[in-house]
C-alpha atoms as a PDB file:
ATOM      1  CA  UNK A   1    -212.605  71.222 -82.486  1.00  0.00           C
ATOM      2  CA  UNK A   2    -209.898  68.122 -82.546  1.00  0.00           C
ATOM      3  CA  UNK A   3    -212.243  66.325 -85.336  1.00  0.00           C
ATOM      4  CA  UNK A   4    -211.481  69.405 -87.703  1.00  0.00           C
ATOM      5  CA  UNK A   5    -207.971  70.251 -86.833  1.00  0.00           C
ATOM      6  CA  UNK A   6    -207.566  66.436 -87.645  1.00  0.00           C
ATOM      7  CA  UNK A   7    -209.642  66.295 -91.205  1.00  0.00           C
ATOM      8  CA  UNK A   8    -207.840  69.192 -91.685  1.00  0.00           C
ATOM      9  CA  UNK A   9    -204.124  67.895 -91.482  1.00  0.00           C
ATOM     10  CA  UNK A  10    -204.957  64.523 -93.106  1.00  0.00           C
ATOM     11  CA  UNK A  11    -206.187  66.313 -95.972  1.00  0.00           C
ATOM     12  CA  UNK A  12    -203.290  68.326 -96.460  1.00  0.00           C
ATOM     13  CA  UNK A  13    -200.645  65.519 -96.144  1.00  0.00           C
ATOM     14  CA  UNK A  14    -203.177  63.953 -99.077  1.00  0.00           C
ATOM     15  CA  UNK A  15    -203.533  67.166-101.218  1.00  0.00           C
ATOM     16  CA  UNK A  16    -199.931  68.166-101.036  1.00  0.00           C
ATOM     17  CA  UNK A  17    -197.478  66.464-103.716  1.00  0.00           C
ATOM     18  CA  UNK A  18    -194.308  64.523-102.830  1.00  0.00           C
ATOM     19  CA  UNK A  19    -191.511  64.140-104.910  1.00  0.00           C
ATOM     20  CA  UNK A  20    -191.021  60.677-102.640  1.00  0.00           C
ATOM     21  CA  UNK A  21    -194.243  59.071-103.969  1.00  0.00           C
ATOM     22  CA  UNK A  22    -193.133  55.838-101.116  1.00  0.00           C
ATOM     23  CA  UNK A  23    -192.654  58.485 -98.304  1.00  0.00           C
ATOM     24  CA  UNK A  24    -195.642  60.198 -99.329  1.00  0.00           C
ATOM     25  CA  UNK A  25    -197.944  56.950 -98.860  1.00  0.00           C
ATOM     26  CA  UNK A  26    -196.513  56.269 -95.899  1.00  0.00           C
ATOM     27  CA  UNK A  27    -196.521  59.234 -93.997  1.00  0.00           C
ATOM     28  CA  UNK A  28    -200.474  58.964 -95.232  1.00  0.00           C
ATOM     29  CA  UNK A  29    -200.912  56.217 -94.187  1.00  0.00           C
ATOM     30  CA  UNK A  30    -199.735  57.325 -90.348  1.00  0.00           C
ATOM     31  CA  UNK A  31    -201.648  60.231 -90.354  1.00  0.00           C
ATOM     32  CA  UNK A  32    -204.876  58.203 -91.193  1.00  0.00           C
ATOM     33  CA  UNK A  33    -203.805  55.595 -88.601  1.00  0.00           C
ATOM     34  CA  UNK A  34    -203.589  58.040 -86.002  1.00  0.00           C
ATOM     35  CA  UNK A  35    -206.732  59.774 -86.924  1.00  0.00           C
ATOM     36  CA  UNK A  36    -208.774  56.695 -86.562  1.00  0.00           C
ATOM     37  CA  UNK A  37    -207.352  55.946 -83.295  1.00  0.00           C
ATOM     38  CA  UNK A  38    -208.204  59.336 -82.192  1.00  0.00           C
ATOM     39  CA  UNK A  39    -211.712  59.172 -80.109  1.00  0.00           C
ATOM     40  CA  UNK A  40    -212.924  62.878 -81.590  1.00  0.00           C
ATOM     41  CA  UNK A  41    -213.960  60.949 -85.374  1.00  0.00           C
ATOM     42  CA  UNK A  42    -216.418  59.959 -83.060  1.00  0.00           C
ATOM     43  CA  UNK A  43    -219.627  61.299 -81.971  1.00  0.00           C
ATOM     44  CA  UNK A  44    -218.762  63.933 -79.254  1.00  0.00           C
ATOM     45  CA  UNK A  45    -220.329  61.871 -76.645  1.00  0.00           C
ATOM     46  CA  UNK A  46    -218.376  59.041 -77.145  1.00  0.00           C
ATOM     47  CA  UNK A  47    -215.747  61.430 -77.579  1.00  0.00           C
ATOM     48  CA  UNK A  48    -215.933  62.265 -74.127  1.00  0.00           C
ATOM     49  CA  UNK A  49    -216.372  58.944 -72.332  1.00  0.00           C
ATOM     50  CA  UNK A  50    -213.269  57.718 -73.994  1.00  0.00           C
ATOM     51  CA  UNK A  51    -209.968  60.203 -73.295  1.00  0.00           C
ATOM     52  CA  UNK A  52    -207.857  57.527 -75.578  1.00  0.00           C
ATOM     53  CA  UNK A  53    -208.455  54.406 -77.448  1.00  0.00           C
ATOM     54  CA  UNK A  54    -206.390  51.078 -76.876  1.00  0.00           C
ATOM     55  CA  UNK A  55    -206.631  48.961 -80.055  1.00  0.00           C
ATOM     56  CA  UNK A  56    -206.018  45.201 -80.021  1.00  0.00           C
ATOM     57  CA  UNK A  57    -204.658  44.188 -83.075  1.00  0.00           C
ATOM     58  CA  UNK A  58    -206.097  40.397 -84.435  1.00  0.00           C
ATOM     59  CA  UNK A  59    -204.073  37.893 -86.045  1.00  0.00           C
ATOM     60  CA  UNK A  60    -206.235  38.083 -88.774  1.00  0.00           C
ATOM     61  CA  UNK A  61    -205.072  42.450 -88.927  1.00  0.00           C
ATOM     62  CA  UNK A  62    -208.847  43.540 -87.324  1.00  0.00           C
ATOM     63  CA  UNK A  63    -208.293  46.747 -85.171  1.00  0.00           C
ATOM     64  CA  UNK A  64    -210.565  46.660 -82.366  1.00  0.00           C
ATOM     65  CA  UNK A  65    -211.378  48.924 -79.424  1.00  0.00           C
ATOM     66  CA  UNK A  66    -214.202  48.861 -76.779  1.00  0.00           C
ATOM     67  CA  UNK A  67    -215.519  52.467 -76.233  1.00  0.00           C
ATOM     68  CA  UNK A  68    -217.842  51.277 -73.864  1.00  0.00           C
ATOM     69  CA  UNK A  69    -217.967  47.714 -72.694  1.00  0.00           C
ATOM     70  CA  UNK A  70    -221.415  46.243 -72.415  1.00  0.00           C
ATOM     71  CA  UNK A  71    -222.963  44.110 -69.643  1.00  0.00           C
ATOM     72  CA  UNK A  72    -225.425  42.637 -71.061  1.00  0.00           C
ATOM     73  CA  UNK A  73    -225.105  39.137 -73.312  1.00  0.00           C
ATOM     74  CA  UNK A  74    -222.535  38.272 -75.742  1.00  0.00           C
ATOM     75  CA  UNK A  75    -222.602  38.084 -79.287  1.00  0.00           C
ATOM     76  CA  UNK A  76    -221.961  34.354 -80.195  1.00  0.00           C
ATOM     77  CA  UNK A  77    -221.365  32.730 -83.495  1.00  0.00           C
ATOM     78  CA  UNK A  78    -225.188  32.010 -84.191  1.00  0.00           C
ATOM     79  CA  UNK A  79    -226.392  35.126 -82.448  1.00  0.00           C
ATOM     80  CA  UNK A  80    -229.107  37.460 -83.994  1.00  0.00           C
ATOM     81  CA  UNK A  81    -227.682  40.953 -83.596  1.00  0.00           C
ATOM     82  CA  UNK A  82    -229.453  44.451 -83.478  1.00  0.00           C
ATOM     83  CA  UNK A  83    -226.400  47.066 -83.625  1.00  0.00           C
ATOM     84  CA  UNK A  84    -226.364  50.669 -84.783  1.00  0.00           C
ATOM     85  CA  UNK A  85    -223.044  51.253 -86.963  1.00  0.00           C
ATOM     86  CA  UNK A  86    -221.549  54.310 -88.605  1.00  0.00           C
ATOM     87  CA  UNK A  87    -219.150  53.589 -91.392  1.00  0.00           C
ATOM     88  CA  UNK A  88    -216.455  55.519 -92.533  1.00  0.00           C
ATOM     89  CA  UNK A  89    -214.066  55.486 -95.547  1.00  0.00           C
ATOM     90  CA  UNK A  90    -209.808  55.887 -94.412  1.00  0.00           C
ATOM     91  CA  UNK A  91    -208.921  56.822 -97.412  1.00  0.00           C
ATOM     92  CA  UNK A  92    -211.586  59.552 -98.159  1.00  0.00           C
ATOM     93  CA  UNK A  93    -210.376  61.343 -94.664  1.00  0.00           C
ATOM     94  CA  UNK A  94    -213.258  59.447 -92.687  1.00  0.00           C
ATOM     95  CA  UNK A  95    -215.907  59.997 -95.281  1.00  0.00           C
ATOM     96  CA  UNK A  96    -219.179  58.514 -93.842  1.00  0.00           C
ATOM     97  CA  UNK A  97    -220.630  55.931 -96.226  1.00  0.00           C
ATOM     98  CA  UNK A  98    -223.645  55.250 -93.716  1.00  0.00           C
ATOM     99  CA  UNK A  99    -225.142  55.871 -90.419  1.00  0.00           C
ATOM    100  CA  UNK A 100    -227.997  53.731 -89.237  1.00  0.00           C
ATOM    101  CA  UNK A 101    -228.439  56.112 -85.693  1.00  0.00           C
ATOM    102  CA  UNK A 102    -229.067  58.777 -88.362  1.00  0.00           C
ATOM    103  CA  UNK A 103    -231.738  56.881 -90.033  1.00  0.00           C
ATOM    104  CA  UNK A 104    -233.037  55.509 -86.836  1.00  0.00           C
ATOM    105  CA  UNK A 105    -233.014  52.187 -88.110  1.00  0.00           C
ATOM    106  CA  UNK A 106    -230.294  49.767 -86.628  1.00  0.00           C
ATOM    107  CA  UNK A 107    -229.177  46.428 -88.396  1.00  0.00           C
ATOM    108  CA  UNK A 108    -230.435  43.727 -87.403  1.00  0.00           C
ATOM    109  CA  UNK A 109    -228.512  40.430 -88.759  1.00  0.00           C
ATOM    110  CA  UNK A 110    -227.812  36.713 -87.702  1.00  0.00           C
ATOM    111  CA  UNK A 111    -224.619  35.622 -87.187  1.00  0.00           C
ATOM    112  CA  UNK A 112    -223.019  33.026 -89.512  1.00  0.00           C
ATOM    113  CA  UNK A 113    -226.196  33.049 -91.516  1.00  0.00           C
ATOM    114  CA  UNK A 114    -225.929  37.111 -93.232  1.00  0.00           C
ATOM    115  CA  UNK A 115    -223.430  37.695 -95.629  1.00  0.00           C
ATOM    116  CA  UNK A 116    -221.332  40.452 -93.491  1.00  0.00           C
ATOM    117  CA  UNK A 117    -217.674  41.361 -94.293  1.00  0.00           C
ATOM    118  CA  UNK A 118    -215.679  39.194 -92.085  1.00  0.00           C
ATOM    119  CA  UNK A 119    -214.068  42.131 -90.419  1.00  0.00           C
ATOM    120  CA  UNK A 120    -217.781  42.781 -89.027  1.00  0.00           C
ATOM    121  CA  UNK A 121    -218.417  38.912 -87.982  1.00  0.00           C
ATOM    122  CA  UNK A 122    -215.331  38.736 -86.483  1.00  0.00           C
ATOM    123  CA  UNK A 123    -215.420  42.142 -84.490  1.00  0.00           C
ATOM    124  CA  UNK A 124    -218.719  41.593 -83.500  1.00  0.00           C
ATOM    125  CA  UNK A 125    -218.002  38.293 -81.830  1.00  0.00           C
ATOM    126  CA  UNK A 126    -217.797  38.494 -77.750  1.00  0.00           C
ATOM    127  CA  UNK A 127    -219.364  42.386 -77.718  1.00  0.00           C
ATOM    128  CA  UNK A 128    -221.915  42.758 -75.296  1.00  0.00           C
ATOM    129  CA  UNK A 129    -225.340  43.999 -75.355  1.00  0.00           C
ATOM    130  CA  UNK A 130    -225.341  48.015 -74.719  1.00  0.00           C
ATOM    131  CA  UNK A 131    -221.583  48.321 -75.613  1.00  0.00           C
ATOM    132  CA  UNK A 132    -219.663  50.498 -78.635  1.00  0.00           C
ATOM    133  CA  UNK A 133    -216.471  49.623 -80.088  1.00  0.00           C
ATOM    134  CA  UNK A 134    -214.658  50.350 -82.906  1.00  0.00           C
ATOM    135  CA  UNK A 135    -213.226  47.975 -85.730  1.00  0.00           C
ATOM    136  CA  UNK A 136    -210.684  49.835 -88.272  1.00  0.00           C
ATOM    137  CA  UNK A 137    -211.110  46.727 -91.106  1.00  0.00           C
ATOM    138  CA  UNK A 138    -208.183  45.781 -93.230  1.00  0.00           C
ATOM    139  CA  UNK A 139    -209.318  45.369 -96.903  1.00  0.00           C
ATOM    140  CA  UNK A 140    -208.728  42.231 -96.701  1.00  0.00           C
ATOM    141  CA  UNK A 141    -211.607  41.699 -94.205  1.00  0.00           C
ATOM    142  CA  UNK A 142    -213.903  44.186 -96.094  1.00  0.00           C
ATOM    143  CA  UNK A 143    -215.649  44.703 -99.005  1.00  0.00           C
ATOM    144  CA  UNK A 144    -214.504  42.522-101.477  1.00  0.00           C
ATOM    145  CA  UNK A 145    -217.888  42.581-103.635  1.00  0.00           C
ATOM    146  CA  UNK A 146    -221.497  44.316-103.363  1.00  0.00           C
ATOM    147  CA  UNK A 147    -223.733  41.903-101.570  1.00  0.00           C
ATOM    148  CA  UNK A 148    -222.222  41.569 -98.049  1.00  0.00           C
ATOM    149  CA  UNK A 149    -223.256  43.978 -94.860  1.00  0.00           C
ATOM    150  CA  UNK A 150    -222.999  46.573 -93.731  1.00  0.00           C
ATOM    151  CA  UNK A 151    -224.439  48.365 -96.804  1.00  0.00           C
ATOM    152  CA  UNK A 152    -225.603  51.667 -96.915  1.00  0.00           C
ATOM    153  CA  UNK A 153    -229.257  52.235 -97.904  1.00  0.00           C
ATOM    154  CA  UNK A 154    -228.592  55.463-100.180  1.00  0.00           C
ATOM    155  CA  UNK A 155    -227.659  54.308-103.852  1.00  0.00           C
ATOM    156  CA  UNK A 156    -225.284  56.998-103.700  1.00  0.00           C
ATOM    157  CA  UNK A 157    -223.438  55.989-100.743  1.00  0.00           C
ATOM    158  CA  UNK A 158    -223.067  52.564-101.795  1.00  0.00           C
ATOM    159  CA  UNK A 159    -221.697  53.827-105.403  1.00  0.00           C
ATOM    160  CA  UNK A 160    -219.271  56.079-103.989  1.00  0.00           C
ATOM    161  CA  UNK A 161    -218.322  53.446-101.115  1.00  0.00           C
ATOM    162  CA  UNK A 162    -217.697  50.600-104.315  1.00  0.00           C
ATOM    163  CA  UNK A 163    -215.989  52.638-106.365  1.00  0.00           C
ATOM    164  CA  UNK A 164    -213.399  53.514-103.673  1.00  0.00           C
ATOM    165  CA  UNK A 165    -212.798  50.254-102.091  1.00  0.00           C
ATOM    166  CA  UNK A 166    -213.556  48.035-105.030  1.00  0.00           C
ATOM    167  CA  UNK A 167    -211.296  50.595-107.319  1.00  0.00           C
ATOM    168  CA  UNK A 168    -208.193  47.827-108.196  1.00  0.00           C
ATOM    169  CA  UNK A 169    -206.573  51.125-110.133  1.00  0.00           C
ATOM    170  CA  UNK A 170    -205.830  52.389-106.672  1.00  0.00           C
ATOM    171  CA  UNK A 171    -205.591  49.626-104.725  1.00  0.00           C
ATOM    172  CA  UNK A 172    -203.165  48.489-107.403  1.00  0.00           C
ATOM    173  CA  UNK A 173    -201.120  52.084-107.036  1.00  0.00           C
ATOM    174  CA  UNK A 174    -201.291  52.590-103.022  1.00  0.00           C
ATOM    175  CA  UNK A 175    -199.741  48.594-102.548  1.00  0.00           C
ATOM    176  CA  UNK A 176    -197.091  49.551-104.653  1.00  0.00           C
ATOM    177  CA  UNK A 177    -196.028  52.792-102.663  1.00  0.00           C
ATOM    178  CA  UNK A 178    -196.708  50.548 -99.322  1.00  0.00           C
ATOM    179  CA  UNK A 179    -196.298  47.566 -99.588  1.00  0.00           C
ATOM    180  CA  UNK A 180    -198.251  44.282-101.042  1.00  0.00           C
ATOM    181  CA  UNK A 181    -201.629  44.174 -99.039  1.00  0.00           C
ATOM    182  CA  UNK A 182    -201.515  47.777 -97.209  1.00  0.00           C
ATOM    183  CA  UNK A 183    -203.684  50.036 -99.438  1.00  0.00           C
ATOM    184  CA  UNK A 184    -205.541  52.330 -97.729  1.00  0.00           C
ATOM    185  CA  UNK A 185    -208.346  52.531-100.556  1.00  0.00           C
ATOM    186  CA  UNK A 186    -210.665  49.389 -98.913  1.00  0.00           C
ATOM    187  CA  UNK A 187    -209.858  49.985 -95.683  1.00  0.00           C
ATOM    188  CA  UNK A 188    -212.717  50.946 -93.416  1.00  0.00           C
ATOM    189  CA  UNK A 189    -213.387  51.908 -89.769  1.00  0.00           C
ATOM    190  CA  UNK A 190    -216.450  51.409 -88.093  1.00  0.00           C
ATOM    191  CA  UNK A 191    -218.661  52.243 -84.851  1.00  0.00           C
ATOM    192  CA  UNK A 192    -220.942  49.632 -83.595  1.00  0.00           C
ATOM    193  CA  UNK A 193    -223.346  50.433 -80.489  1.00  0.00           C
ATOM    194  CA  UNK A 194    -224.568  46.866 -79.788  1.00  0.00           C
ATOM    195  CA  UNK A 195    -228.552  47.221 -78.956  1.00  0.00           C
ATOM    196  CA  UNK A 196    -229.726  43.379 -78.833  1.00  0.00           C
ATOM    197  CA  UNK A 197    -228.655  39.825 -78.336  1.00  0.00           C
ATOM    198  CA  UNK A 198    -230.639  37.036 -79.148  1.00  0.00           C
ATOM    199  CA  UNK A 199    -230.632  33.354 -79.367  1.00  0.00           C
ATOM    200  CA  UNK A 200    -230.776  31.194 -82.707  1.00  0.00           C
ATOM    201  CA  UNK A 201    -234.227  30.865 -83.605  1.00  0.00           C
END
């Protein structure tokens, strides 16, 4: 299947030492890149209903793509918001820190009022009730400490999600080989199906 021929490659390009340690982080870096903007890291439904993803990129660096566009009401800056979201890691080939459709329990959250990361807050803004997209979050817009949403609900998830994007050791290492501000380590892409829209109370 295209997901595993894509772990697959990414993997290698990450396994396989460089004398070049810059060209090495950069041609990671691609791959990644590409991978996320490939529709088969996600479910195979949503796969299929989307041949190719067009990102937008945001001033602020949010990636965002509509999978599906909704019809329903817009998410506003004092919405309440029910959403399922999947969450994976870049640079752990797409390791999934959490997936609320697997637990059957979406997130439910009021805009401007719950702490989110502000790549969440800002890609939710404008979606539509009973539309997916897909946000690939710049560390800058993601987790930057332990209290803000979306968190996983496992203990273990949320250890091994902190200790990747909160690890300054390589964060510190991957903005040398890039560049200041492009480490891979806290970046994060995630899948939100938007399921409600609601008024402030």
């Amino acid at each position: 299947m295209p997901y595993t021929i894509v772990v697959l490659l990414t993997s290698s390009l990450v396994a396989r030492p460089a004398r070049d340690s810059h060209a090495c982080m950069v041609s990671r870096r691609a791959a990644l890149t590409a991978a996320f903007s490939h529709p088969a890291i996600l479910t195979a439904t949503a796969a299929h209903a989307a041949q190719q993803l067009t990102f937008e990129t945001k001033a602020s660096g949010l990636r965002v793509a509509d999978i599906k566009p909704g019809s329903g009401d817009a998410v506003a800056p004092d919405s309440r918001v029910t959403f399922h979201v999947k969450g994976r890691l870049v640079g752990k080939q797409g390791w999934v820190f959490m997936d609320t459709q697997a637990d059957d329990e979406p997130l439910r959250l009021t805009m401007g009022v719950d702490h989110m990361i502000p790549g969440l807050a800002e890609g939710l803004l404008g979606m539509r009730k009973g539309g997916t997209r897909r946000l690939v979050v710049p560390s800058s817009l993601g987790y930057t400490d332990r209290n803000r949403e979306p968190l996983p609900r496992s203990f273990g998830q949320r250890q091994r999600l902190f200790t990747t994007v909160l690890n300054q050791n390589r964060i510190s290492q991957e903005s040398i080989g890039m560049g200041a501000g492009n480490d891979v380590a806290g970046k994060v892409a995630l899948d939100l199906q938007l399921i409600n829209v609601r008024p402030p109370r």
